[in-house]
PDB file of N, CA and C in Angstrom:
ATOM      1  N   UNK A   1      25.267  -6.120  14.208  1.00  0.00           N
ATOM      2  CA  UNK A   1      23.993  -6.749  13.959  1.00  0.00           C
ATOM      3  C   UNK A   1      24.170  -7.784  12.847  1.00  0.00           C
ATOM      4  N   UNK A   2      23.527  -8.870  13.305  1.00  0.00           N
ATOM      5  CA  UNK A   2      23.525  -9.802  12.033  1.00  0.00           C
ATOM      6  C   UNK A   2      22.049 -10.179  11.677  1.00  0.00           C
ATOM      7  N   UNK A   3      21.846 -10.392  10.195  1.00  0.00           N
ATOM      8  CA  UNK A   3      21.165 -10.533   9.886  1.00  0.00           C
ATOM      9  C   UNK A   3      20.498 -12.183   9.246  1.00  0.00           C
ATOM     10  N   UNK A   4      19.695 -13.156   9.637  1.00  0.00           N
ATOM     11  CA  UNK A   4      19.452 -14.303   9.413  1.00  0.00           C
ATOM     12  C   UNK A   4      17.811 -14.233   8.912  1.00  0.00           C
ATOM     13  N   UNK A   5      18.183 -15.062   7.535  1.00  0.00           N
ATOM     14  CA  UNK A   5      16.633 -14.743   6.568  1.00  0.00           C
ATOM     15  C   UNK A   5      16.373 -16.505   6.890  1.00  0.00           C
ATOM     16  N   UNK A   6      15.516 -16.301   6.954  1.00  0.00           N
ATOM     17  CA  UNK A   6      14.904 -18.099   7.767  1.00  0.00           C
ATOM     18  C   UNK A   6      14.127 -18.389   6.232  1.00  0.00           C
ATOM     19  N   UNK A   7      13.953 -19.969   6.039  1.00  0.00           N
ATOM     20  CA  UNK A   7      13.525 -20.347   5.524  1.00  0.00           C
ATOM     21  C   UNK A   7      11.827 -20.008   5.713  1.00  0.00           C
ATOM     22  N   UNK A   8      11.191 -21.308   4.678  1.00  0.00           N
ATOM     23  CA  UNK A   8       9.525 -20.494   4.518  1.00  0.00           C
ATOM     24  C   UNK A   8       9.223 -21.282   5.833  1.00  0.00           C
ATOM     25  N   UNK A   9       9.460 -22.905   6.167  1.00  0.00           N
ATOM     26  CA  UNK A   9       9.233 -23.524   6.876  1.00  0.00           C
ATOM     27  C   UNK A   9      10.254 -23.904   8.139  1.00  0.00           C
ATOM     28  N   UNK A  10      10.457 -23.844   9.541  1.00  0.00           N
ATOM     29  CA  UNK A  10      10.886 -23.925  10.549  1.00  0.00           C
ATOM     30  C   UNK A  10      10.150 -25.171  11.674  1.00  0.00           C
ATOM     31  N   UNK A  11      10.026 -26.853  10.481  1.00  0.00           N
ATOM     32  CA  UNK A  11       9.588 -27.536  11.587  1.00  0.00           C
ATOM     33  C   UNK A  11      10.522 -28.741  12.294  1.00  0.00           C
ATOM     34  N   UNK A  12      10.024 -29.761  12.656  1.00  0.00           N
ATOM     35  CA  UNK A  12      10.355 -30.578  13.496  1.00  0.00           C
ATOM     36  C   UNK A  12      11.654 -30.970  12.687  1.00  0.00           C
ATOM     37  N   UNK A  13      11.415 -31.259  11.434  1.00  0.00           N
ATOM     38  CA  UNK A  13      13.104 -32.154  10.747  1.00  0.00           C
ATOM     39  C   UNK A  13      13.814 -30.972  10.280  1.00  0.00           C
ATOM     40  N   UNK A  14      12.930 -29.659  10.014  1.00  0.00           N
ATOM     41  CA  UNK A  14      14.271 -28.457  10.109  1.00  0.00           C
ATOM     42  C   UNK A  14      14.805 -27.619  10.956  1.00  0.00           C
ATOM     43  N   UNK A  15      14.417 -27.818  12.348  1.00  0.00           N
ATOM     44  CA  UNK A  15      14.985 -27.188  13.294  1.00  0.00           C
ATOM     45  C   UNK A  15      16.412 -27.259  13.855  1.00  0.00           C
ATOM     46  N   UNK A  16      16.806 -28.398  13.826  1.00  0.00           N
ATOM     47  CA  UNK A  16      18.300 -28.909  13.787  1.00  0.00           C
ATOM     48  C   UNK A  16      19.074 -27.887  12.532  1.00  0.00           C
ATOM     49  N   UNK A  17      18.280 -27.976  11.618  1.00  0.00           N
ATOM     50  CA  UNK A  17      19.601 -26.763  10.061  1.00  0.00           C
ATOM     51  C   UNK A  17      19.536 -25.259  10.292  1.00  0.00           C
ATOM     52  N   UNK A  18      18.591 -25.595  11.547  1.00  0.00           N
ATOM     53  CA  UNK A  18      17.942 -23.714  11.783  1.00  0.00           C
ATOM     54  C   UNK A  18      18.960 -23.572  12.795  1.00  0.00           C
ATOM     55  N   UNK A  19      18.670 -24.767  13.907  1.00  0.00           N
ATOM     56  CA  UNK A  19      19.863 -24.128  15.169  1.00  0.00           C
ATOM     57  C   UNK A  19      21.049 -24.383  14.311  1.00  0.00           C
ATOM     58  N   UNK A  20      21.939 -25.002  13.510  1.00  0.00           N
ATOM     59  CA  UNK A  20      23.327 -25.315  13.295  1.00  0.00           C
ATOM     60  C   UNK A  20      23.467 -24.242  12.722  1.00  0.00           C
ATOM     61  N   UNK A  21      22.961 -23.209  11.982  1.00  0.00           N
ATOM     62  CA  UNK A  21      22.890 -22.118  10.937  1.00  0.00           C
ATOM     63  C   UNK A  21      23.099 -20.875  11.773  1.00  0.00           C
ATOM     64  N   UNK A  22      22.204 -20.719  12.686  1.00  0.00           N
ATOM     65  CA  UNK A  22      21.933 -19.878  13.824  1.00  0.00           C
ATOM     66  C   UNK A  22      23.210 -19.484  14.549  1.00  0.00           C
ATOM     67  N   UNK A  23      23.190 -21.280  15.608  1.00  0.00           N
ATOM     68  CA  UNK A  23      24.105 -20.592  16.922  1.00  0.00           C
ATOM     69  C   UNK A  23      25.187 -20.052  16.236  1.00  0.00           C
ATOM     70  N   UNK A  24      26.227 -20.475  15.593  1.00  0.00           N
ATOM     71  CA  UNK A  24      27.388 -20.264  14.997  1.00  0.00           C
ATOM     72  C   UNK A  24      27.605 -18.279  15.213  1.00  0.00           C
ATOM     73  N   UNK A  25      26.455 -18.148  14.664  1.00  0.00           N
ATOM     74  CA  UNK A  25      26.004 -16.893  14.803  1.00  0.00           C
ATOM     75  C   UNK A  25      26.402 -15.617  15.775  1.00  0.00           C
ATOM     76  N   UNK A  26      26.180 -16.314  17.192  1.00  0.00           N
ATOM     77  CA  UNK A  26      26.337 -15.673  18.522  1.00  0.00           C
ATOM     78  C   UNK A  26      27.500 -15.828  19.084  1.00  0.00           C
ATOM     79  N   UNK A  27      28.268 -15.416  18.537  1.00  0.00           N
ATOM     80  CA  UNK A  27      29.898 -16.157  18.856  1.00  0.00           C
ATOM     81  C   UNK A  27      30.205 -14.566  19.747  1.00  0.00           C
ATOM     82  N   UNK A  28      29.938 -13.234  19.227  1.00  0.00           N
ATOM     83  CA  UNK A  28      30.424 -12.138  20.284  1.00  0.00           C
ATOM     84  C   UNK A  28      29.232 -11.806  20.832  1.00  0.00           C
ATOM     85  N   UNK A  29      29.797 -11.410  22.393  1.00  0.00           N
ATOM     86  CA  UNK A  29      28.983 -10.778  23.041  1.00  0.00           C
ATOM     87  C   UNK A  29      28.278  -9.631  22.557  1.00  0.00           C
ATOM     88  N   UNK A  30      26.995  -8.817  23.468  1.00  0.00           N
ATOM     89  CA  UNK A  30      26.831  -8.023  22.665  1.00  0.00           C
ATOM     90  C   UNK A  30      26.270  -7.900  21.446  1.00  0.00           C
ATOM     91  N   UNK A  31      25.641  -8.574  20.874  1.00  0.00           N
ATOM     92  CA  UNK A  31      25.224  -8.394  19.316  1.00  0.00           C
ATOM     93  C   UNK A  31      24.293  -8.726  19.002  1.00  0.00           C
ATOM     94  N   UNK A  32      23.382  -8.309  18.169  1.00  0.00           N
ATOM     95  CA  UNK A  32      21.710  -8.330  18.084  1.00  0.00           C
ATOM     96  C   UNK A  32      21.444  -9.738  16.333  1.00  0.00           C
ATOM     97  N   UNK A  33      21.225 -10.318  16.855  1.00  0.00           N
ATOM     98  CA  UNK A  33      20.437 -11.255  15.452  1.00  0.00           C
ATOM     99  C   UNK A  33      19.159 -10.868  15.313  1.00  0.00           C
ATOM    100  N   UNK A  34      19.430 -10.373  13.815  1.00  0.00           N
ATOM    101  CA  UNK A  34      17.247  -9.791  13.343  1.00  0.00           C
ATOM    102  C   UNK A  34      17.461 -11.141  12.864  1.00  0.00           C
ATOM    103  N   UNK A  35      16.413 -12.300  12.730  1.00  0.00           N
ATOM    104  CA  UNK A  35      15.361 -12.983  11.811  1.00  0.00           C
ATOM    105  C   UNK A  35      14.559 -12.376  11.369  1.00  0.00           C
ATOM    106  N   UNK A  36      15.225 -12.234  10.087  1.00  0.00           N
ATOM    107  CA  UNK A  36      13.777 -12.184   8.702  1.00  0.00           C
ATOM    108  C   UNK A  36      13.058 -12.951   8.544  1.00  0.00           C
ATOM    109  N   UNK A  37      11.726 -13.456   8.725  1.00  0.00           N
ATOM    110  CA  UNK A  37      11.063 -14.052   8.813  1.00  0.00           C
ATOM    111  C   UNK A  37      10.100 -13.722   7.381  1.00  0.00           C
ATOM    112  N   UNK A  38      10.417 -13.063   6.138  1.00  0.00           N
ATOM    113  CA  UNK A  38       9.583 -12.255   5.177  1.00  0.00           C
ATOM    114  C   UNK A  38       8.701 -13.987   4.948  1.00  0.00           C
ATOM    115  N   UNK A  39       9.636 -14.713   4.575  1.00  0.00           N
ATOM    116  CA  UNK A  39       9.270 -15.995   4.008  1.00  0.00           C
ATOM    117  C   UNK A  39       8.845 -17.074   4.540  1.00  0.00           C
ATOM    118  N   UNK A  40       8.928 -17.191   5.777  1.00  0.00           N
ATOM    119  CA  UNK A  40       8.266 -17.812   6.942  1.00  0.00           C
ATOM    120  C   UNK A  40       6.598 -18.055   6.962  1.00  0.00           C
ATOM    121  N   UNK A  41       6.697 -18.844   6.675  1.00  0.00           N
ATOM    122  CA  UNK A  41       4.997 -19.558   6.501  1.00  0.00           C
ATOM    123  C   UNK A  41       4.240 -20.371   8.006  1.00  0.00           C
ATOM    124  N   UNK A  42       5.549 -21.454   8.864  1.00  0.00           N
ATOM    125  CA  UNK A  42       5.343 -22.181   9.520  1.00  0.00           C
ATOM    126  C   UNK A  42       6.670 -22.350  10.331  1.00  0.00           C
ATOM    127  N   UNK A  43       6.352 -22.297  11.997  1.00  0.00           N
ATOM    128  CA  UNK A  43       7.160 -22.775  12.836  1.00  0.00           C
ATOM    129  C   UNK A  43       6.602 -23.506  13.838  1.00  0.00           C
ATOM    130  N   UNK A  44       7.428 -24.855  14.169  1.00  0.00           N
ATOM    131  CA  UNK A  44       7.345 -25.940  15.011  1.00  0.00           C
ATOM    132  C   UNK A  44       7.470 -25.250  16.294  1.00  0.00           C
ATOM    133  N   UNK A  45       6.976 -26.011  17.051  1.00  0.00           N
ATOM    134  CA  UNK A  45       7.415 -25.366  18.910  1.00  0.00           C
ATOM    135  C   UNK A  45       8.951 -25.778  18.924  1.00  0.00           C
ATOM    136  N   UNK A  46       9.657 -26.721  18.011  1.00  0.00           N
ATOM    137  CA  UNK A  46      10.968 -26.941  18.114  1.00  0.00           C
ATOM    138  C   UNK A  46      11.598 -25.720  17.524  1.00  0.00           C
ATOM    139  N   UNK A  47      11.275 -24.909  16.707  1.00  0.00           N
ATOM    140  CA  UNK A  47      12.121 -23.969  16.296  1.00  0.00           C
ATOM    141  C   UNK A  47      11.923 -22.542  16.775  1.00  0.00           C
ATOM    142  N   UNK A  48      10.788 -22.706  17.862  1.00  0.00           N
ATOM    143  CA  UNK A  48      10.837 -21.698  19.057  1.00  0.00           C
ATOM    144  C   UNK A  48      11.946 -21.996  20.462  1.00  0.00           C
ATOM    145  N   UNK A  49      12.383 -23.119  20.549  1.00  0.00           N
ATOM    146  CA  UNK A  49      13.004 -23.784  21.232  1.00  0.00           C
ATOM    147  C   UNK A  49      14.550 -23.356  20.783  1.00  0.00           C
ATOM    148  N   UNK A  50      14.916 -23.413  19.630  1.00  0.00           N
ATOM    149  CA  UNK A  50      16.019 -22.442  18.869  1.00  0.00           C
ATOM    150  C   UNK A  50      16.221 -21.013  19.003  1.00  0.00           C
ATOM    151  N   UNK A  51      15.239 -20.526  19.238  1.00  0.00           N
ATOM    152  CA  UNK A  51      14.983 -19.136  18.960  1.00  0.00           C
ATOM    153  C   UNK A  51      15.076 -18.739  20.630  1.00  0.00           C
ATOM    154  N   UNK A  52      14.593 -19.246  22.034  1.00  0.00           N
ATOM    155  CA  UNK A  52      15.053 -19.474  23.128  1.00  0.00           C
ATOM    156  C   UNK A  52      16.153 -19.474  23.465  1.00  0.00           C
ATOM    157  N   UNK A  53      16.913 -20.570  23.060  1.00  0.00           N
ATOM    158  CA  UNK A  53      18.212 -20.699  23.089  1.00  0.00           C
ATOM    159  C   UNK A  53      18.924 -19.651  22.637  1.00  0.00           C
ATOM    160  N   UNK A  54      18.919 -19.410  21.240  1.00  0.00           N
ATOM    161  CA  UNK A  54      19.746 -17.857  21.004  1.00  0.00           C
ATOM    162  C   UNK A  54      19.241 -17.357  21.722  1.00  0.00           C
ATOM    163  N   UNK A  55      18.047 -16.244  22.451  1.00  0.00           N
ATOM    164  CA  UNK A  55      17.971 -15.494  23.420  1.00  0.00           C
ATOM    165  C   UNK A  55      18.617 -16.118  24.662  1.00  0.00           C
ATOM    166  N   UNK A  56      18.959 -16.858  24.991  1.00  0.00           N
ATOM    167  CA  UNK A  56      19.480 -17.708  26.670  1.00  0.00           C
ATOM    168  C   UNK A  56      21.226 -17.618  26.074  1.00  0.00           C
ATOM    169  N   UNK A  57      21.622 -17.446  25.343  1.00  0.00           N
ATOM    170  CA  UNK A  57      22.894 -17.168  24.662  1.00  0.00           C
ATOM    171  C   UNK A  57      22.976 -15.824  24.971  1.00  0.00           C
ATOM    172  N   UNK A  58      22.317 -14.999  24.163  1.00  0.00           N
ATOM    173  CA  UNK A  58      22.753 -13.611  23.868  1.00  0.00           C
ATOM    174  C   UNK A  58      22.393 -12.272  25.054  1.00  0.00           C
ATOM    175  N   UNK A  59      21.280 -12.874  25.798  1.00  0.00           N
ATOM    176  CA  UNK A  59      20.851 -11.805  27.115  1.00  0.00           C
ATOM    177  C   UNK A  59      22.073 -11.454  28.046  1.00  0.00           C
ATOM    178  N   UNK A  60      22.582 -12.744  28.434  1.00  0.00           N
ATOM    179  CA  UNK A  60      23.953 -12.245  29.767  1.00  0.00           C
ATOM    180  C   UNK A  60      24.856 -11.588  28.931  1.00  0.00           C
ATOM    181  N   UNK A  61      25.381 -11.287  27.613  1.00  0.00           N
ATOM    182  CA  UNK A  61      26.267 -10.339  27.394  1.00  0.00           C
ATOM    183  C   UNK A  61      25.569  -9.102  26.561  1.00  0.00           C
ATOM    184  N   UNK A  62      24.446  -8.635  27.099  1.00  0.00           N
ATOM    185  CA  UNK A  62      23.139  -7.498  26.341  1.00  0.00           C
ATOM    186  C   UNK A  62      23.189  -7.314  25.084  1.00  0.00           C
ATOM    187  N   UNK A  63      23.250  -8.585  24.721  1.00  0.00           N
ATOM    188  CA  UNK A  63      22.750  -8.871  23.268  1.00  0.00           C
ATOM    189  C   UNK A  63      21.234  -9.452  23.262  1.00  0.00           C
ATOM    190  N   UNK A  64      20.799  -9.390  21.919  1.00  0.00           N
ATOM    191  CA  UNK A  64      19.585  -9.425  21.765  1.00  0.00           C
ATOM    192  C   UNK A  64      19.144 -10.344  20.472  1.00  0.00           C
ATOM    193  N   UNK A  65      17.774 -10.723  20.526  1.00  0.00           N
ATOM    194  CA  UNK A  65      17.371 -11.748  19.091  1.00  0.00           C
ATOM    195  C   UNK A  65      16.218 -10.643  18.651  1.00  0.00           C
ATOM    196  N   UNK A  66      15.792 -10.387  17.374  1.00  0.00           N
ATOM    197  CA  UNK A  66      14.962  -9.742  17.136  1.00  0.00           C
ATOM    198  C   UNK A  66      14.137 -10.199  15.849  1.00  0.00           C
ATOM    199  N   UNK A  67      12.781 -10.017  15.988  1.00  0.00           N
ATOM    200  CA  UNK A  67      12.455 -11.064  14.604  1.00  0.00           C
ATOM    201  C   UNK A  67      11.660  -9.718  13.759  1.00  0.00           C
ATOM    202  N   UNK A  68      11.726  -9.696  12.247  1.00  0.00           N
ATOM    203  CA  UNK A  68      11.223  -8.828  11.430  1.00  0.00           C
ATOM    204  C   UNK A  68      10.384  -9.391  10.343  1.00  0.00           C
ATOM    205  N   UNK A  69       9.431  -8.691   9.630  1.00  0.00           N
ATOM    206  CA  UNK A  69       8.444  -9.314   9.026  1.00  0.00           C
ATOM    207  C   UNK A  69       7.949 -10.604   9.459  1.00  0.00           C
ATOM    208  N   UNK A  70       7.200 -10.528  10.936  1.00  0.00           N
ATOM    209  CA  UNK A  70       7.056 -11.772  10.657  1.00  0.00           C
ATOM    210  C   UNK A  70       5.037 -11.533  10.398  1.00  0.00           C
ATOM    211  N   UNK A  71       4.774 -13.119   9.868  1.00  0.00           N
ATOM    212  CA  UNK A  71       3.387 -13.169   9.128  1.00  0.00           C
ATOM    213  C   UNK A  71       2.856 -13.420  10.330  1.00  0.00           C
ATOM    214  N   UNK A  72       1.131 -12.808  10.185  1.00  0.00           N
ATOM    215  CA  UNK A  72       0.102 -12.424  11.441  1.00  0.00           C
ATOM    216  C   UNK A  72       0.006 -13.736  12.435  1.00  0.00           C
ATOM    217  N   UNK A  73       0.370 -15.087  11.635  1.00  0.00           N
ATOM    218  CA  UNK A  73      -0.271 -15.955  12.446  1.00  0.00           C
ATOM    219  C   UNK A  73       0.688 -16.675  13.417  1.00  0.00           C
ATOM    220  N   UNK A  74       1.882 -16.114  12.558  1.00  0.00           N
ATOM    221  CA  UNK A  74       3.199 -16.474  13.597  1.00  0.00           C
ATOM    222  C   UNK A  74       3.349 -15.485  14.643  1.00  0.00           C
ATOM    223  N   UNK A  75       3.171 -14.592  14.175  1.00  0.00           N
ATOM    224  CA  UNK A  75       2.766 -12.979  15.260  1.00  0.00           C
ATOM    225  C   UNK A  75       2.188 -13.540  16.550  1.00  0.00           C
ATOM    226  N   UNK A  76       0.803 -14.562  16.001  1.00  0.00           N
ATOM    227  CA  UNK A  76       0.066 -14.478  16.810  1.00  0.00           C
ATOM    228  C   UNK A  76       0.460 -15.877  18.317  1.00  0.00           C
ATOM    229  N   UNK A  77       1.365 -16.669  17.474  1.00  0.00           N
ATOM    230  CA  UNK A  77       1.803 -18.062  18.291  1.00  0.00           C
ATOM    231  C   UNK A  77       2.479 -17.486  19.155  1.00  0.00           C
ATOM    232  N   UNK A  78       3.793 -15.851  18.849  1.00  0.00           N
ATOM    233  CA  UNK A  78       4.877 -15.797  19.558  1.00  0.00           C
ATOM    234  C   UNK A  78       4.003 -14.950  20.677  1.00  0.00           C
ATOM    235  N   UNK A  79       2.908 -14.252  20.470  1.00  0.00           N
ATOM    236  CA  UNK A  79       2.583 -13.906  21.955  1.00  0.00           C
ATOM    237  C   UNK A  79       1.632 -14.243  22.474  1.00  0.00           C
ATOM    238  N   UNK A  80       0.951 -15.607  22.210  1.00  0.00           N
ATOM    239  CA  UNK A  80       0.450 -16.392  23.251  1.00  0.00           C
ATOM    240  C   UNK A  80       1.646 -17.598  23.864  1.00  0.00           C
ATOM    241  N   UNK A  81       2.262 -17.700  23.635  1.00  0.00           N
ATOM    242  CA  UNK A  81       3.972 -18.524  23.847  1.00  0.00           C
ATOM    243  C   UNK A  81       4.257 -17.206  24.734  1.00  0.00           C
ATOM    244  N   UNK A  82       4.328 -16.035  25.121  1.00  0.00           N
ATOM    245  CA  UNK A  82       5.676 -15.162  25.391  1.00  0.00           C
ATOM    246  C   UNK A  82       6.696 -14.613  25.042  1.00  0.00           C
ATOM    247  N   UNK A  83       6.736 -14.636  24.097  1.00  0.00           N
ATOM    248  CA  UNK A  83       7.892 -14.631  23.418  1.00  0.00           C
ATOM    249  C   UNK A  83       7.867 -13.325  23.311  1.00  0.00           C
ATOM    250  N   UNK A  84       7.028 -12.176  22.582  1.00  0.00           N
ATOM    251  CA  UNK A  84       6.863 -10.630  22.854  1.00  0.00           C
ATOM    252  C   UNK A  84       6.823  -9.777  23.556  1.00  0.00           C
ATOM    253  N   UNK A  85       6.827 -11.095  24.913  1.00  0.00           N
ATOM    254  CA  UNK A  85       7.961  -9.952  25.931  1.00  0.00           C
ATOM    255  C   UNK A  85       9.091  -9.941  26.117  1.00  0.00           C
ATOM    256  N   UNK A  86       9.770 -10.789  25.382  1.00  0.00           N
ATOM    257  CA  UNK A  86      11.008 -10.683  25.757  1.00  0.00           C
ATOM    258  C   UNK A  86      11.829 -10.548  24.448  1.00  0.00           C
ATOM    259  N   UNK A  87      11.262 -10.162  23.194  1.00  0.00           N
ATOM    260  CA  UNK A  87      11.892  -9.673  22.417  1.00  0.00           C
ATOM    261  C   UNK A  87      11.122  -9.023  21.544  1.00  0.00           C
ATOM    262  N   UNK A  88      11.932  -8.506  20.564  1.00  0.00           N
ATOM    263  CA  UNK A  88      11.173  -7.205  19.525  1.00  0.00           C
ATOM    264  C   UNK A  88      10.733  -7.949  18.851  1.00  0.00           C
ATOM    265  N   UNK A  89       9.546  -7.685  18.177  1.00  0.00           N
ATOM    266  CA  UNK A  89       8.442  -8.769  16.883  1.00  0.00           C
ATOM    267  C   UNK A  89       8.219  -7.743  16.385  1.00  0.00           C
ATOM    268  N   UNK A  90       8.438  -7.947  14.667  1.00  0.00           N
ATOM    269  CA  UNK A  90       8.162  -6.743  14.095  1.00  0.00           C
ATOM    270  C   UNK A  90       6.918  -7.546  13.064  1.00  0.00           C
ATOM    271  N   UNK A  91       5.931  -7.055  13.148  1.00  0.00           N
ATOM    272  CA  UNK A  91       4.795  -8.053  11.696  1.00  0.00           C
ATOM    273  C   UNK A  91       5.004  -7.916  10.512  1.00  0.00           C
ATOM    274  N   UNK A  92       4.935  -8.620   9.329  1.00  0.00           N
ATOM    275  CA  UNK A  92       4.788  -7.796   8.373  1.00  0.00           C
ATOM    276  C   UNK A  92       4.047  -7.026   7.832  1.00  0.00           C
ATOM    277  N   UNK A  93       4.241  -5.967   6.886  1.00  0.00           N
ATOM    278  CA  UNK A  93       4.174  -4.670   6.137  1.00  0.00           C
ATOM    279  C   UNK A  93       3.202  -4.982   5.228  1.00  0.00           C
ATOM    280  N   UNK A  94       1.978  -4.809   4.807  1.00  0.00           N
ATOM    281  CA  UNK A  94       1.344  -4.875   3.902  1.00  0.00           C
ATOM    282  C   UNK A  94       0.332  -6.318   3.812  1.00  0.00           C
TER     283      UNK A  94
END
């Protein structure tokens, strides 16, 4: 399992430092990436587009993307998008 703590913001001019940071990431089959999202304030539809991609990477060898703490309103983008069905969303705590 690897673990990737995302910045507060995930938009249009930082999605490119998010995927270069990221893919590198998914190099073995098999292996689960949590995003920490504790600090995550804001994400672009481009850095859902990242977050796609690692899942379109990691599914054919039953690996997985998984996101943790994330805040209610991002909660709320990833499952009107879809995105909570096809991976674990954990909200944050408190």
């Amino acid at each position: 399992m690897t673990i990737y703590k995302t910045d507060s913001r995930i938009d249009t001019s930082l999605s490119a430092k998010f995927e270069s940071e990221v893919m590198p990431l998914l190099t073995e089959g098999g292996m689960t990436l949590v995003l920490d999202c504790d600090d995550l304030t804001y994400m672009a539809s481009s850095g859902l587009r990242v977050i796609q991609k690692a899942m379109r990477t990691l599914v054919p060898f039953k690996g997985e993307v998984r996101m943790i703490n994330v805040n209610p309103s991002i909660y709320d983008v990833l499952e009107m998008t879809g995105f909570s069905q096809f991976m674990k969303i954990e909200k944050k705590k408190g």
